[in-house]
C-alpha atoms as a PDB file:
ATOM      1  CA  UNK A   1       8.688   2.406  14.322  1.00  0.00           C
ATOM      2  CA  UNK A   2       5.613   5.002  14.417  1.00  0.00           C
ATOM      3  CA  UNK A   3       4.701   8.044  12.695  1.00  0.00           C
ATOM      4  CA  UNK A   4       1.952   9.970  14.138  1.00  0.00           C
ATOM      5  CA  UNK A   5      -0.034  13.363  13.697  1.00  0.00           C
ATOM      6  CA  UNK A   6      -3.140  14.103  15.592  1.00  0.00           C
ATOM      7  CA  UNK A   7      -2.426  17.668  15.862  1.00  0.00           C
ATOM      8  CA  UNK A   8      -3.349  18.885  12.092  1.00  0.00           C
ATOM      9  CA  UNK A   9      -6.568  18.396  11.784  1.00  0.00           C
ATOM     10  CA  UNK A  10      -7.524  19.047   8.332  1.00  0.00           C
ATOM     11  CA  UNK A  11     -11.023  19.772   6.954  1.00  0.00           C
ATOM     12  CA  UNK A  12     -12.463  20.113   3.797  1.00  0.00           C
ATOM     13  CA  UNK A  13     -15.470  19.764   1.832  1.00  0.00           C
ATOM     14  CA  UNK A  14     -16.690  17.192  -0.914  1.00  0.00           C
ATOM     15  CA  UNK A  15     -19.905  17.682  -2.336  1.00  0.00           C
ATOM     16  CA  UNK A  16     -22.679  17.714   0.372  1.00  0.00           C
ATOM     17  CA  UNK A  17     -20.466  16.775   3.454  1.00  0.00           C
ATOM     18  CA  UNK A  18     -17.674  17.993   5.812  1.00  0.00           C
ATOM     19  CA  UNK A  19     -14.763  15.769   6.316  1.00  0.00           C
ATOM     20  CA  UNK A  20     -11.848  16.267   8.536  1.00  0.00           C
ATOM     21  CA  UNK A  21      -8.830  14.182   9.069  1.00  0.00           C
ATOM     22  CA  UNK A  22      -8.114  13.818  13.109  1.00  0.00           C
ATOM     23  CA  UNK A  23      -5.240  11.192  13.152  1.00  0.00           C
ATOM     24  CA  UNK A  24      -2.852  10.057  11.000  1.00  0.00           C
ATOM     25  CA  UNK A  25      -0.639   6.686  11.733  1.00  0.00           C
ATOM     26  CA  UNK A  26       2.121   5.271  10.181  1.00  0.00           C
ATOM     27  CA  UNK A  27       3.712   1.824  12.305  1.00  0.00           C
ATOM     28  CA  UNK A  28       4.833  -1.167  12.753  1.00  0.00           C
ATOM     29  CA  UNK A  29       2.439  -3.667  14.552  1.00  0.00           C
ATOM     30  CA  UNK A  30       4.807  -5.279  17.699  1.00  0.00           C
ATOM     31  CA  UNK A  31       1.954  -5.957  19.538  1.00  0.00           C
ATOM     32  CA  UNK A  32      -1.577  -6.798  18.856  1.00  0.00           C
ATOM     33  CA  UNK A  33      -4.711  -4.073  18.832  1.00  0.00           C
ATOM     34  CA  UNK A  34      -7.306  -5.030  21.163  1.00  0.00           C
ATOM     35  CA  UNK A  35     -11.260  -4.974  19.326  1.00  0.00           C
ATOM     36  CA  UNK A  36     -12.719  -1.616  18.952  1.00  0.00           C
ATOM     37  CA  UNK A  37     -15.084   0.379  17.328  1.00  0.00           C
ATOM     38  CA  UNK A  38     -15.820   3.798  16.172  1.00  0.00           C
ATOM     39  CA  UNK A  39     -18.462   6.457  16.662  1.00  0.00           C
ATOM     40  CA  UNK A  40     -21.157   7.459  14.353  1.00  0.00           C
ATOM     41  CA  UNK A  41     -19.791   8.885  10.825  1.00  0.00           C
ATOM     42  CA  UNK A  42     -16.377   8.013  11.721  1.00  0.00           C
ATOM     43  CA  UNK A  43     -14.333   5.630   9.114  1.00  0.00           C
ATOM     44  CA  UNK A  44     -11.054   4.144   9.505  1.00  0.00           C
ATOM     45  CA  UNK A  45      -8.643   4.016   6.601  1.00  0.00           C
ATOM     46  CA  UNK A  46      -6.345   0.794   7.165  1.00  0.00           C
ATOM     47  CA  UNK A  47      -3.656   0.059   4.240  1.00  0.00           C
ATOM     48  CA  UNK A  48      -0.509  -2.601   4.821  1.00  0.00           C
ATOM     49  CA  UNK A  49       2.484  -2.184   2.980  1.00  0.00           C
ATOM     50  CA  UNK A  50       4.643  -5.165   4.057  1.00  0.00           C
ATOM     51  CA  UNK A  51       4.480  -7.599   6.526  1.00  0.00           C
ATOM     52  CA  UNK A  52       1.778 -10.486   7.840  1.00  0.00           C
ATOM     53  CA  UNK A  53      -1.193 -10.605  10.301  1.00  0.00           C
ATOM     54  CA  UNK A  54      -5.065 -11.331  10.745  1.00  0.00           C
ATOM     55  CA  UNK A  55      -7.673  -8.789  11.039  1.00  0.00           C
ATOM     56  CA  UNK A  56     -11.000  -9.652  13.446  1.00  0.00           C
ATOM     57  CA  UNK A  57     -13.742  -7.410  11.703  1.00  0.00           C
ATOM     58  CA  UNK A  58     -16.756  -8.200  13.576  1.00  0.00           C
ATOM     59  CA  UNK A  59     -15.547 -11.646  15.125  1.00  0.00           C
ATOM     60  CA  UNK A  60     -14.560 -12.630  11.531  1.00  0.00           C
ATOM     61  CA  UNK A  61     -10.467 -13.266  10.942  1.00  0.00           C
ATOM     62  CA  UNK A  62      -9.310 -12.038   7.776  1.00  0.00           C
ATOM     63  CA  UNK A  63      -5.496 -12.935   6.745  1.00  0.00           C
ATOM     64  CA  UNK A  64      -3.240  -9.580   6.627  1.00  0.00           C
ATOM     65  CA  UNK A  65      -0.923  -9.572   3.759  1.00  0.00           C
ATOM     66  CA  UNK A  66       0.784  -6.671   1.797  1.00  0.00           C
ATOM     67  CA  UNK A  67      -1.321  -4.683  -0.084  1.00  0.00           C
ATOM     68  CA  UNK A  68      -3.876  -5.521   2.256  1.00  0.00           C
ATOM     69  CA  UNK A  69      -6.876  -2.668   1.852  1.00  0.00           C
ATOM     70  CA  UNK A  70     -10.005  -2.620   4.499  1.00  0.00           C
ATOM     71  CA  UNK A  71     -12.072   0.480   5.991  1.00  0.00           C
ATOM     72  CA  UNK A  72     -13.892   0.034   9.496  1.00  0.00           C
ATOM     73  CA  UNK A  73     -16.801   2.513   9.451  1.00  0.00           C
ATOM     74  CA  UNK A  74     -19.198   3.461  12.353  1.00  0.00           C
ATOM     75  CA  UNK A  75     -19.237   0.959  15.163  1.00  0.00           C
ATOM     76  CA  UNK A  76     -17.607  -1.633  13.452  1.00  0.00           C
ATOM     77  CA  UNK A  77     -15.912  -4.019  15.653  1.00  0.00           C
ATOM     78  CA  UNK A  78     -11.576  -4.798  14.945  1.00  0.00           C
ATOM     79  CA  UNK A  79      -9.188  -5.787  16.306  1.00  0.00           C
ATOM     80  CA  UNK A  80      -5.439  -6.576  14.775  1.00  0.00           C
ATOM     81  CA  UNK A  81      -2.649  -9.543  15.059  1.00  0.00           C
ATOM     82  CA  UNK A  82       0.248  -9.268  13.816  1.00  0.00           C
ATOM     83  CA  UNK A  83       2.420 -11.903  12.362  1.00  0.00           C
ATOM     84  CA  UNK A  84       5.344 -12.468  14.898  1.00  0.00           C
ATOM     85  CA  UNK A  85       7.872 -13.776  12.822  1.00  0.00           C
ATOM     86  CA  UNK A  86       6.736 -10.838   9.831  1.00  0.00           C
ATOM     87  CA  UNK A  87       4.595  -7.929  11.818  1.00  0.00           C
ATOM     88  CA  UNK A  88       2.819  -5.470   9.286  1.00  0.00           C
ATOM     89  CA  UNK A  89       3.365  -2.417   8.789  1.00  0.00           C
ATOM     90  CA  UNK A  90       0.026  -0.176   8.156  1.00  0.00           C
ATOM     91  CA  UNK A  91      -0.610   3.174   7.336  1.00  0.00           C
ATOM     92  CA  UNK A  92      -4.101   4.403   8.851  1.00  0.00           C
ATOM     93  CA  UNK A  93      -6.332   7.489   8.124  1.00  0.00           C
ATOM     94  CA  UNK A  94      -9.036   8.430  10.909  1.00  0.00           C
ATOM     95  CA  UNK A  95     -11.895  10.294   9.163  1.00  0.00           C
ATOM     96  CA  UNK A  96     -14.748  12.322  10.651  1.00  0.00           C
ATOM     97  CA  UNK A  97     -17.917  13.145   8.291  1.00  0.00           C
ATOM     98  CA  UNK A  98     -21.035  15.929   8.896  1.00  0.00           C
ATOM     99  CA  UNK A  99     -23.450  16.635   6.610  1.00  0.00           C
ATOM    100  CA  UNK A 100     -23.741  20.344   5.619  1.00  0.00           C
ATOM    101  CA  UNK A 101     -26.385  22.482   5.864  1.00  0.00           C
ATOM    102  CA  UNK A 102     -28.342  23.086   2.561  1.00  0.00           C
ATOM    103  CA  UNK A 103     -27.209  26.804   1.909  1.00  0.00           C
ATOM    104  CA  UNK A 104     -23.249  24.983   2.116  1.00  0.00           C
ATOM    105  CA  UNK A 105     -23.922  22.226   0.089  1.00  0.00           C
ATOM    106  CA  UNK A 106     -21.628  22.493  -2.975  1.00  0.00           C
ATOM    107  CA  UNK A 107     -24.260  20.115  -5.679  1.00  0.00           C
ATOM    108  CA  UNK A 108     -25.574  16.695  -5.467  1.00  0.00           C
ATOM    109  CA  UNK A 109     -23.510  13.976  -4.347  1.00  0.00           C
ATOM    110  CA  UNK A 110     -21.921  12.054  -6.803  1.00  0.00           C
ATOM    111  CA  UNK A 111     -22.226   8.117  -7.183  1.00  0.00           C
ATOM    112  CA  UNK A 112     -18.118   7.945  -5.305  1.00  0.00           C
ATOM    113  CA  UNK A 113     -18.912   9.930  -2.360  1.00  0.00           C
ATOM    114  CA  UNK A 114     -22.416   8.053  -1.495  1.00  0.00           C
ATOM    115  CA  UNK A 115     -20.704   4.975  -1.780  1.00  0.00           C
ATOM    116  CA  UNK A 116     -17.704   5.977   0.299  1.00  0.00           C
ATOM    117  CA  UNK A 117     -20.248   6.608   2.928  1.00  0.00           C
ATOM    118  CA  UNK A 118     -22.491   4.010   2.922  1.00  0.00           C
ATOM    119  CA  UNK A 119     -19.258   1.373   3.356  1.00  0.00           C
ATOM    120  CA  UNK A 120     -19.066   0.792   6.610  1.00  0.00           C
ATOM    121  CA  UNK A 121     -17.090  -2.749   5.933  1.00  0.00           C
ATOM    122  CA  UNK A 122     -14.626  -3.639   2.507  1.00  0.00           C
ATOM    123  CA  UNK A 123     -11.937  -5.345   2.796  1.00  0.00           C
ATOM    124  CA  UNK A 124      -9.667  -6.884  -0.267  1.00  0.00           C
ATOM    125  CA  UNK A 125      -6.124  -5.906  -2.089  1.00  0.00           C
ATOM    126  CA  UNK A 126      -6.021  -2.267  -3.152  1.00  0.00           C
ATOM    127  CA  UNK A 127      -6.409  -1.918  -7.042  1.00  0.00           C
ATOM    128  CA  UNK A 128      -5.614   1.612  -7.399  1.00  0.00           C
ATOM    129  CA  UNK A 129      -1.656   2.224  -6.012  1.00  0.00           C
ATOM    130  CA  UNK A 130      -2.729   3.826  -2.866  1.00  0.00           C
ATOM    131  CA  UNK A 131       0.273   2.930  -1.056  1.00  0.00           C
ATOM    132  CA  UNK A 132       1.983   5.715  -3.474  1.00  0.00           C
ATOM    133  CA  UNK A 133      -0.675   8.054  -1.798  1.00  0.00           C
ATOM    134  CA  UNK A 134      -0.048   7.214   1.381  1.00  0.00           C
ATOM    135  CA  UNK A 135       3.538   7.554   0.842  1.00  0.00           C
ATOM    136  CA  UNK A 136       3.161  11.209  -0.183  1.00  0.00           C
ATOM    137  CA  UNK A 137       0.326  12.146   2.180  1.00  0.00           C
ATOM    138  CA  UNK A 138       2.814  10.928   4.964  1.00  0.00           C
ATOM    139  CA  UNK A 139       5.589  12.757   3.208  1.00  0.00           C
ATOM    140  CA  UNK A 140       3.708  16.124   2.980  1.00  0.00           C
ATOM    141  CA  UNK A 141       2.789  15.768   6.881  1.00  0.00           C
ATOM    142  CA  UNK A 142       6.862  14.915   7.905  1.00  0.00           C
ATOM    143  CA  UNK A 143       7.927  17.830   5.642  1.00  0.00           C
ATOM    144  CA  UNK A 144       5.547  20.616   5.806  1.00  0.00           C
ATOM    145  CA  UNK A 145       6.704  22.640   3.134  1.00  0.00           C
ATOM    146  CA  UNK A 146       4.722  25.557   1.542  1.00  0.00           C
ATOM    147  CA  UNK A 147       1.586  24.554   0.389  1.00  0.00           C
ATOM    148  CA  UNK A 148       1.840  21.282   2.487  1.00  0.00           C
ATOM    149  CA  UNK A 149      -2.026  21.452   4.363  1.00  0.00           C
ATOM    150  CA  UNK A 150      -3.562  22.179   0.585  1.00  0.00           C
ATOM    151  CA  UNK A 151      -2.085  19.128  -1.136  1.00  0.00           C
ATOM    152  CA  UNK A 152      -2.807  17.243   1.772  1.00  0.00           C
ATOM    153  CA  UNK A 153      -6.084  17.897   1.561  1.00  0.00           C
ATOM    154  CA  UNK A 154      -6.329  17.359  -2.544  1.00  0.00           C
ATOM    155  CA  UNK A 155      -4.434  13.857  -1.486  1.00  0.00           C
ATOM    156  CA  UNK A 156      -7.327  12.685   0.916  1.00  0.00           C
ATOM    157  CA  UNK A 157      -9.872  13.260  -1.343  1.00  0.00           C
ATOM    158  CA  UNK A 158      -7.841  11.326  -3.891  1.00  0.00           C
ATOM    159  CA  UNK A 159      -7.948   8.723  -1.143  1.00  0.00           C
ATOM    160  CA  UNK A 160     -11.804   8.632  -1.007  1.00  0.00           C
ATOM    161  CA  UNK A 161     -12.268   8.437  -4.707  1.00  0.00           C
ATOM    162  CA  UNK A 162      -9.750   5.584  -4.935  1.00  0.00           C
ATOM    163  CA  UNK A 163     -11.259   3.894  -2.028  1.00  0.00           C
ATOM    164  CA  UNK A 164     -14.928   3.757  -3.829  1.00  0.00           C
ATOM    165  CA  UNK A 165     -12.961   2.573  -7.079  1.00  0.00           C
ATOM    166  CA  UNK A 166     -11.865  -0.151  -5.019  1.00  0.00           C
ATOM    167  CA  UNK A 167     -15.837  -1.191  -3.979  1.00  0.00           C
ATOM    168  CA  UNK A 168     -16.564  -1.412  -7.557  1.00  0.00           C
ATOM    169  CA  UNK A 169     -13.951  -2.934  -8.928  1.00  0.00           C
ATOM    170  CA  UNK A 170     -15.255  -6.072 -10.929  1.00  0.00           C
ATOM    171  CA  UNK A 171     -12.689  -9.170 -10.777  1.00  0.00           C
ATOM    172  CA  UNK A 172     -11.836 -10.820 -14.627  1.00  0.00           C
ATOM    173  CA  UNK A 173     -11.857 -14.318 -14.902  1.00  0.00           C
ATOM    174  CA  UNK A 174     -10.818 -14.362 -19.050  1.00  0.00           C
ATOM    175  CA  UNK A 175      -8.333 -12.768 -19.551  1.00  0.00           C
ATOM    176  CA  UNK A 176      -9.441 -12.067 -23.287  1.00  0.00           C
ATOM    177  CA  UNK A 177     -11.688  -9.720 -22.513  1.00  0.00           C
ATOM    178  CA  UNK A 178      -9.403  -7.552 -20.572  1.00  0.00           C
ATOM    179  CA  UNK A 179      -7.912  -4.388 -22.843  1.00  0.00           C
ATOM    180  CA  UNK A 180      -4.200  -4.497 -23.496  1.00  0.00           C
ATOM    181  CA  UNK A 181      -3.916  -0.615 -23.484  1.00  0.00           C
ATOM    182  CA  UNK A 182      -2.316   0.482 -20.056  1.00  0.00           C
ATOM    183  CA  UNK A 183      -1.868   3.804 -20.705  1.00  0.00           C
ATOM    184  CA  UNK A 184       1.211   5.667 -19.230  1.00  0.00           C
ATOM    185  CA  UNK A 185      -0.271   5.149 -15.114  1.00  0.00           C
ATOM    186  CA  UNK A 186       0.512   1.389 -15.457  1.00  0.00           C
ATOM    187  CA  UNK A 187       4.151   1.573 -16.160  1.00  0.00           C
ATOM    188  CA  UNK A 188       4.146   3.595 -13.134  1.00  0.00           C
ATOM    189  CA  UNK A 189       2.911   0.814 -10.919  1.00  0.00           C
ATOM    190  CA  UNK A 190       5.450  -1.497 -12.313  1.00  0.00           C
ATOM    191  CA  UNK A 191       8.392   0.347 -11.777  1.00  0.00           C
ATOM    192  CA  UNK A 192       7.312   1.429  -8.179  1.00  0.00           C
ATOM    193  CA  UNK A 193       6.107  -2.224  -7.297  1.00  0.00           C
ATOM    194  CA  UNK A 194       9.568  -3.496  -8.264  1.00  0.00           C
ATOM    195  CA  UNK A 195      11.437  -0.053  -6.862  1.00  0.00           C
ATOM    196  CA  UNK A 196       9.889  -0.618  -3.616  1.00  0.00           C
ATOM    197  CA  UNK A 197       8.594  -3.452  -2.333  1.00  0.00           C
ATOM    198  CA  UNK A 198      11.487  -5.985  -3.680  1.00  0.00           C
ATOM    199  CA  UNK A 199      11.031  -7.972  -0.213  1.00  0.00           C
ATOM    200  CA  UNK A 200       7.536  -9.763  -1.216  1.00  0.00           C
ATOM    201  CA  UNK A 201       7.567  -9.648  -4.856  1.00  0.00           C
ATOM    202  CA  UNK A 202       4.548 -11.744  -6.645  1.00  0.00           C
ATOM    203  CA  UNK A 203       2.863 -11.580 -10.101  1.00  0.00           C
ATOM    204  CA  UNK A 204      -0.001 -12.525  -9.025  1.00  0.00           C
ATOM    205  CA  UNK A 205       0.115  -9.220  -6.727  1.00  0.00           C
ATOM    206  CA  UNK A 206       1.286  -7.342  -9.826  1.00  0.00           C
ATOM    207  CA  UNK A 207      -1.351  -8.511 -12.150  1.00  0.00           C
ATOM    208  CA  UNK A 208      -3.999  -6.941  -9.182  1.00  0.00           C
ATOM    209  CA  UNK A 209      -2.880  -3.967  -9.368  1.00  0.00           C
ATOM    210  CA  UNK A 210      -2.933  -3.600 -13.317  1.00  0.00           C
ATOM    211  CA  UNK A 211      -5.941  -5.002 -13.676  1.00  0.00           C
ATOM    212  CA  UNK A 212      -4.336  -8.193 -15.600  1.00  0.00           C
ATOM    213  CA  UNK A 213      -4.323 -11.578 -15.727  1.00  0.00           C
ATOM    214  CA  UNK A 214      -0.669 -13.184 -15.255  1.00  0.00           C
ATOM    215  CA  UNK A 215       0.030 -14.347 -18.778  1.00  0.00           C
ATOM    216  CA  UNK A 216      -0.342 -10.849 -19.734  1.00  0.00           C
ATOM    217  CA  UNK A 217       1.821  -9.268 -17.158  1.00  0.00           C
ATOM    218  CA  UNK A 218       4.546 -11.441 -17.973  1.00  0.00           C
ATOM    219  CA  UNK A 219       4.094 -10.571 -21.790  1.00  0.00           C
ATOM    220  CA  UNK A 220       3.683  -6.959 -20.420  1.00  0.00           C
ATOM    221  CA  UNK A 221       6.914  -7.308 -18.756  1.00  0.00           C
ATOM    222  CA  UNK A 222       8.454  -8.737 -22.022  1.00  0.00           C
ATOM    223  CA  UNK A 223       7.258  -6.720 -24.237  1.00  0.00           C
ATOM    224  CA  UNK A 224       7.866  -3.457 -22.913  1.00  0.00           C
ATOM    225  CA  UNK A 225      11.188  -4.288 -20.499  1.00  0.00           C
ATOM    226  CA  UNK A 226      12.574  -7.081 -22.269  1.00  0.00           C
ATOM    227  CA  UNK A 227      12.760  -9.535 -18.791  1.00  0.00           C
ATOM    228  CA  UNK A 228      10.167 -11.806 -17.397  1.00  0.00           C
ATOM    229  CA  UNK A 229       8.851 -11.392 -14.106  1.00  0.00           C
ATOM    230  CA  UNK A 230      11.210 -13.287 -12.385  1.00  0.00           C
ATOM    231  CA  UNK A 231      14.115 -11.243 -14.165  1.00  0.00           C
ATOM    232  CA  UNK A 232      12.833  -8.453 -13.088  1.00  0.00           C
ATOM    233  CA  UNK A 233      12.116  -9.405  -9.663  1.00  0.00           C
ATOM    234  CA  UNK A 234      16.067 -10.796  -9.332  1.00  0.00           C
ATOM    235  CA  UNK A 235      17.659  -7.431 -11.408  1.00  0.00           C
ATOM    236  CA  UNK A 236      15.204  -5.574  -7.949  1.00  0.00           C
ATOM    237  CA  UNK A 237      16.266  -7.592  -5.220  1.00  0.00           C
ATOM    238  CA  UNK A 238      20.050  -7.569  -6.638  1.00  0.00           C
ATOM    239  CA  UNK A 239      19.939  -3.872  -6.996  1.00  0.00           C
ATOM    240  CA  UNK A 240      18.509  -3.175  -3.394  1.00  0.00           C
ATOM    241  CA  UNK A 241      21.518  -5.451  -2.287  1.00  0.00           C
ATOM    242  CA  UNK A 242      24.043  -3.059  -3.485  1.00  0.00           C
ATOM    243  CA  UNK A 243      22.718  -0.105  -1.802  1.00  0.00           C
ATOM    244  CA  UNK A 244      22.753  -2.101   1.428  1.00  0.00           C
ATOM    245  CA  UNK A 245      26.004  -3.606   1.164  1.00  0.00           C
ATOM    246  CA  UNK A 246      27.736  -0.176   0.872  1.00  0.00           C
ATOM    247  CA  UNK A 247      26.891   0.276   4.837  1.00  0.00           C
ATOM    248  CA  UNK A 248      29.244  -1.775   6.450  1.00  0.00           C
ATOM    249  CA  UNK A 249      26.808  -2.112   9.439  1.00  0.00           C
ATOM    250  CA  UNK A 250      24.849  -4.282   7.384  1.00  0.00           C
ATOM    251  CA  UNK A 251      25.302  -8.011   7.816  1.00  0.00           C
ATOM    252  CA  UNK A 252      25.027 -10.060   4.892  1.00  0.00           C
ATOM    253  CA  UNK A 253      22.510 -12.631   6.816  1.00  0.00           C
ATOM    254  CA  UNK A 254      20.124  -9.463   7.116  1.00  0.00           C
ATOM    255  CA  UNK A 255      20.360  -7.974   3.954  1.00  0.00           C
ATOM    256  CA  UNK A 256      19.516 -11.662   2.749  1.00  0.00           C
ATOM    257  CA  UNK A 257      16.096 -11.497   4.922  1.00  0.00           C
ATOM    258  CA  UNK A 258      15.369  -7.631   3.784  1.00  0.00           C
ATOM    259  CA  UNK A 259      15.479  -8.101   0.192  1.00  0.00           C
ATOM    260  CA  UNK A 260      13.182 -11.369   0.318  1.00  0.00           C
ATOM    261  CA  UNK A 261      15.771 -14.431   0.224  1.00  0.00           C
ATOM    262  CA  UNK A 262      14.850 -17.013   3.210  1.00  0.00           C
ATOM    263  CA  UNK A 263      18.609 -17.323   3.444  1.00  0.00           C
ATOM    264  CA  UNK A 264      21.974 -16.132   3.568  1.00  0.00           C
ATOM    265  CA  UNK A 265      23.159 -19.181   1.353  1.00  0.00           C
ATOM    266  CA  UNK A 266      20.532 -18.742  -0.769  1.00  0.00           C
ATOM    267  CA  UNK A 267      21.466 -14.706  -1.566  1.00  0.00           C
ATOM    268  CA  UNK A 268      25.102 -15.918  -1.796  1.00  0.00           C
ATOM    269  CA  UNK A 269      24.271 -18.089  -4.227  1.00  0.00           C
ATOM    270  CA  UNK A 270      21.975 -15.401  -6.584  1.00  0.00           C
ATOM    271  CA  UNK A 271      24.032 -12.581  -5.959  1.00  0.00           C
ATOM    272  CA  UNK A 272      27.088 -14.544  -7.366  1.00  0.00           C
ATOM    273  CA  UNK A 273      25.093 -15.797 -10.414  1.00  0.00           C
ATOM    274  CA  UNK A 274      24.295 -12.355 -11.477  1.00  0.00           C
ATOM    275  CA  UNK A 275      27.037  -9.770 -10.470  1.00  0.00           C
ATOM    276  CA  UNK A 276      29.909 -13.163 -10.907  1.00  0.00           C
ATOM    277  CA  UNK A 277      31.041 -12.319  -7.491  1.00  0.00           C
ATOM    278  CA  UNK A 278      30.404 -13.071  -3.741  1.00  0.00           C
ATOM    279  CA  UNK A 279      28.877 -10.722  -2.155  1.00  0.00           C
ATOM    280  CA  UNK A 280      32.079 -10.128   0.703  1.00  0.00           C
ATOM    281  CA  UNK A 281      33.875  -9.883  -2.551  1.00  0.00           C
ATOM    282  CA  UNK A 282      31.689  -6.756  -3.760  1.00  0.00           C
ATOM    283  CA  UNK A 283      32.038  -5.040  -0.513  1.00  0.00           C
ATOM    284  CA  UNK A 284      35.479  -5.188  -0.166  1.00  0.00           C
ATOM    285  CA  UNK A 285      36.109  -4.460  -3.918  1.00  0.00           C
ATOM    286  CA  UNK A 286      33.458  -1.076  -2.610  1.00  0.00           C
END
């Protein structure tokens, strides 16, 4: 599977520079990347959604996992592996910065933008949902409706703002001292996370992206859902395995593997514990 546009090439301006967007890559790794770097004021967007591998950033392996977030600026040496048995799936963003001239410059850079720039290496889990930005960026660029270049462009610099939160982020080791008001933008992630990415569910993954530590995500969870994380992460699986049991082309042995069960036996077994049927029994009931 591949996505790819290298033929809009969209430019805009933040602040005191010119950026413009030459490729745009959505795929499955099958095969590995060989090293290679970029030219000056280039920077490489790299975000995985699902699936396993190891990055080589300047000779250095770095363990690929979902959520996986990492930017290769100017001459920065990578390379990519992906996990046979799981490959990854990435989205990447190819970026191309100029300085403007004086008279074009729009005001002083702010703090996010000189930081964007000046990383020519980060690489951690994303804190700030941007595989929801990806997601629409990629959208916008399949579709093309009205209006479709504009929000693209808003969406990228959404994407450099959230990638300079991500620099500064600063980890919490008590969870005491971290506020319990999430605001609206948190339930969000929740109900995406377990909406979408069923297959690899994992608190610990969860409470990264809310900017919590795991007792309070489950009390989250409990407090404003009524289920524990493991509820909820069975009622999204068991879900998902409705929807793909309707297609008869489905087998039940890869349905098992898509929503995140390491066997057939195994998704028998759950799927008759919550629904009180076998699975064969639901489809041919359907």
């Amino acid at each position: 599977m591949k996505l790819y546009y290298d033929t809009v090439n969209i430019t805009f301006c933040m602040e005191q520079y010119r950026i413009s967007s030459l490729h745009f890559v959505y795929e499955q790794f099958l095969r590995s990347i060989p090293c290679h770097s970029h030219s000056d004021n280039s920077y490489e967007i790299h975000y995985i959604s699902h699936g396993k591998g190891k990055v080589k950033i300047n000779g250095i392996p770095y363990p690929i996992v979902p959520n996986t977030l990492y930017i290769t600026g100017p001459h920065v040496e990578h390379e990519q592996i992906p996990d046979a048995q799981d490959p990854m799936f990435e989205y990447c963003i190819y970026l191309k910065t100029e300085k403007l001239s004086k008279g074009k410059q729009q005001k002083k850079a702010d703090n996010y933008m000189q930081l964007f720039l000046e990383t020519k290496f980060w690489f951690g889990q994303d804190s700030q949902n941007i595989h929801a930005l990806m997601q629409q960026i990629f959208y916008e660029l399949e579709k093309k409706y009205d209006g479709y270049y504009k929000l693209v462009e808003t969406l990228l610099q959404q994407l450099i703002i959230k990638m300079s939160r991500n620099y500064v982020r600063i980890p919490m080791n008590h969870e005491k001292t971290i506020p319990f008001d999430l605001g609206y933008g948190k339930f969000l992630i929740i109900e995406e996370y377990f909406l979408y990415e069923y297959k690899n569910l994992s608190l610990n993954i969860l409470a990264e992206r809310l900017g919590l530590g795991t007792r309070q995500t489950e009390r989250l969870l409990k407090k404003h859902y009524g289920k524990s994380f493991l509820q909820k992460k069975t009622e999204a699986r068991m879900s998902a395995a409705l929807i793909f049991l309707l297609d008869p082309n489905n087998r039940i042995t890869d349905i098992a593997l898509d929503i995140g069960y390491s066997s057939s036996e195994h998704f028998s077994n759950a799927f008759k514990r919550y629904y009180g049927m076998t699975a064969r029994e639901y489809r041919k009931k359907c």
